[in-house]
C-alpha atoms as a PDB file:
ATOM      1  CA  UNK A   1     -80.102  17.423-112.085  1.00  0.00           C
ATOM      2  CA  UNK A   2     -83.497  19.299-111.532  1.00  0.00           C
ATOM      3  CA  UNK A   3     -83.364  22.658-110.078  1.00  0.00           C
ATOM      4  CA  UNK A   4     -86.520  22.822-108.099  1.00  0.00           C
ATOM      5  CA  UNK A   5     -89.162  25.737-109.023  1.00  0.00           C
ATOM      6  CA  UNK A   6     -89.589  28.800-106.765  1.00  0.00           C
ATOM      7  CA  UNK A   7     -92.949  29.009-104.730  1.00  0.00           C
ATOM      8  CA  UNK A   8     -95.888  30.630-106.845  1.00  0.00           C
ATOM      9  CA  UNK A   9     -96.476  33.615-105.769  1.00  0.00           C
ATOM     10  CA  UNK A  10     -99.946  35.336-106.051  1.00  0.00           C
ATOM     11  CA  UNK A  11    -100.189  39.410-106.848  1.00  0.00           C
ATOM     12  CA  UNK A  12    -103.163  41.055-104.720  1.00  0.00           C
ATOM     13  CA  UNK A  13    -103.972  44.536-105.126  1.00  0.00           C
ATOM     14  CA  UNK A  14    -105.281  46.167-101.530  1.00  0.00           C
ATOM     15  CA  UNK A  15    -106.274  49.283-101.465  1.00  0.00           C
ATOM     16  CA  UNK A  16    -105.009  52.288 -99.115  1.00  0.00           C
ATOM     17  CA  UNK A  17    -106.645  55.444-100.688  1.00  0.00           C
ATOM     18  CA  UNK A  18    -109.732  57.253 -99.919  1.00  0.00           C
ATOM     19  CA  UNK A  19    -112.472  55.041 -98.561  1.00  0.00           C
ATOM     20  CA  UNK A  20    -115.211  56.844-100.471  1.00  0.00           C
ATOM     21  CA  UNK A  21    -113.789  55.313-103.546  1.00  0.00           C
ATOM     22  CA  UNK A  22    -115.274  52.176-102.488  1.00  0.00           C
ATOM     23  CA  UNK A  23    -118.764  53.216-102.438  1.00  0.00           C
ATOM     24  CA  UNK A  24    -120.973  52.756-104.923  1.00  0.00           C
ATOM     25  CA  UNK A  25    -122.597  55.357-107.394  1.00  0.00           C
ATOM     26  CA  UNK A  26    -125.038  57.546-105.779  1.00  0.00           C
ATOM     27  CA  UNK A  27    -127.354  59.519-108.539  1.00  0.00           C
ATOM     28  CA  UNK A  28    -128.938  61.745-105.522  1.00  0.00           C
ATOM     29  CA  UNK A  29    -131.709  63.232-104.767  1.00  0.00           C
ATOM     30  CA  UNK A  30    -132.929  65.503-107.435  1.00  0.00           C
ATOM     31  CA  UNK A  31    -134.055  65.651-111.122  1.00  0.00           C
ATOM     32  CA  UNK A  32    -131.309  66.562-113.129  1.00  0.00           C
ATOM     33  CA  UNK A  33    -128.892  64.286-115.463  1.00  0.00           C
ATOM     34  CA  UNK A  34    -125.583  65.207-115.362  1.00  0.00           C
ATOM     35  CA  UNK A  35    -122.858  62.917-116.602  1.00  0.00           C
ATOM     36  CA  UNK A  36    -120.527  62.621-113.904  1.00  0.00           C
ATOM     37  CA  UNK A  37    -118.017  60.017-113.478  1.00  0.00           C
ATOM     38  CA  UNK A  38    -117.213  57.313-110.172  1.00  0.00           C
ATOM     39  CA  UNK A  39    -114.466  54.650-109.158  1.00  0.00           C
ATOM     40  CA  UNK A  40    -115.849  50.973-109.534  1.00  0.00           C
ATOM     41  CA  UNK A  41    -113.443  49.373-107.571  1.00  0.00           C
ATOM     42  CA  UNK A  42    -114.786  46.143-109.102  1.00  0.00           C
ATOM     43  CA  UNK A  43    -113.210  47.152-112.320  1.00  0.00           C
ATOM     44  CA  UNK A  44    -110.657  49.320-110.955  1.00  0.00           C
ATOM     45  CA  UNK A  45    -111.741  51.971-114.183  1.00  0.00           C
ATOM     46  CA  UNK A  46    -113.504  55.411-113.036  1.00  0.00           C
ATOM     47  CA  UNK A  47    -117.401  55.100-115.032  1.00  0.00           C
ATOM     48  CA  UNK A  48    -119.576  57.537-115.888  1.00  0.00           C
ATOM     49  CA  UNK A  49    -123.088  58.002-114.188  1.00  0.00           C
ATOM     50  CA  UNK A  50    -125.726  60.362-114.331  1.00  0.00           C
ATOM     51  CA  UNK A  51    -125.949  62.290-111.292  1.00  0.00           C
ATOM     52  CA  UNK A  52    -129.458  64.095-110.342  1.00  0.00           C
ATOM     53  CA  UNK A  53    -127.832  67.707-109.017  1.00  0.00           C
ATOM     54  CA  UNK A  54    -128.183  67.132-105.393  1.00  0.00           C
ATOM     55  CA  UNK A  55    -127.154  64.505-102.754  1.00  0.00           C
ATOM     56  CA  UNK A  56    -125.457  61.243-103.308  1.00  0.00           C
ATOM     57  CA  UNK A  57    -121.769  60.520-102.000  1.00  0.00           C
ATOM     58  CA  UNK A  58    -118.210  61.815-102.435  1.00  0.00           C
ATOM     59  CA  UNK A  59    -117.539  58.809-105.166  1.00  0.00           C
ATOM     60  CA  UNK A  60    -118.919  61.578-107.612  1.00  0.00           C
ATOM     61  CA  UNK A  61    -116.319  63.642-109.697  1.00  0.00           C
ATOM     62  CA  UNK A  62    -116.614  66.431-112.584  1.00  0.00           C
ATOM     63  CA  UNK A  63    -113.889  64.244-115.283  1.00  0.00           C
ATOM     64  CA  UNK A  64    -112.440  60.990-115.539  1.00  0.00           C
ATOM     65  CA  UNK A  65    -108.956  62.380-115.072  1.00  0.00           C
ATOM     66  CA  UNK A  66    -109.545  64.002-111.241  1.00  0.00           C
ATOM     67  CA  UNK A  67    -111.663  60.113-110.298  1.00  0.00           C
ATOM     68  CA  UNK A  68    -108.242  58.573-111.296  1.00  0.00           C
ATOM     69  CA  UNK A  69    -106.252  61.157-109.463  1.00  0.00           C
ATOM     70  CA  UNK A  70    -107.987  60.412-106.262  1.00  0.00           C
ATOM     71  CA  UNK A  71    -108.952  56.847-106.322  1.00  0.00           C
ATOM     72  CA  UNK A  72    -106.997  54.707-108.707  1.00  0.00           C
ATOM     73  CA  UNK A  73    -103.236  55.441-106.946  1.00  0.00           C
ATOM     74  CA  UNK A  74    -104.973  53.945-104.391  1.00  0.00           C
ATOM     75  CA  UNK A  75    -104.673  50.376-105.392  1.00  0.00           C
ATOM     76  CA  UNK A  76    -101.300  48.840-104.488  1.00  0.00           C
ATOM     77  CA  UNK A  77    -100.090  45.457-105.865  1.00  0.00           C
ATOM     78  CA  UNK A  78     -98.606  43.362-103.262  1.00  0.00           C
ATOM     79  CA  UNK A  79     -97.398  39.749-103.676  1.00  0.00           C
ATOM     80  CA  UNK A  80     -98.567  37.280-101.820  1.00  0.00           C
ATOM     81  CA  UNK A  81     -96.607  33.777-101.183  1.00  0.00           C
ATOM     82  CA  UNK A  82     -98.320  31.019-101.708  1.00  0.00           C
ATOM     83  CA  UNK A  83     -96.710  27.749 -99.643  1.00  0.00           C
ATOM     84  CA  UNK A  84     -97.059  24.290-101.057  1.00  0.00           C
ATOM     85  CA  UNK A  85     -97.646  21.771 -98.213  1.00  0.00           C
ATOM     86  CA  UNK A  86     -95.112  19.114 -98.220  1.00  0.00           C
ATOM     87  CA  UNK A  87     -97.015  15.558 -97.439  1.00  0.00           C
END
């Protein structure tokens, strides 16, 4: 006998945190170059940047450990079934 396979099923992650996380890196406005580090939520890994001092968005945080504390919780996995058309 053949026991028949269960449907594929597809993992999505879909994010529910902050929506600032989602923007990209903003160096600002002024001169300076200070390493700070964002959330690419291409990669879903907080990267450093070199902010200018002044300006730019909220995607802009002081260590790697507080831009994971804010944006990468906010990635959920969340299967998706994926239905096989019978012809």
């Amino acid at each position: 006998p053949v026991t028949p396979k269960p449907p594929k099923r597809k993992i999505k992650a879909v994010y529910v945190g902050p929506s600032w996380c989602l923007t990209p890196a903003d160096r600002g406005l002024c001169s300076a170059n200070v390493t700070r580090f964002y959330f690419d939520s291409v990669s879903m890994k907080c990267l450093t940047f070199s902010y200018s001092g002044c300006g730019g968005n909220e995607n802009n945080f002081t260590s790697r450990q507080s831009c994971r504390r804010a944006c990468r919780k906010g990635f959920i996995q969340k299967r998706v079934k994926r239905r096989i058309k019978e012809r």
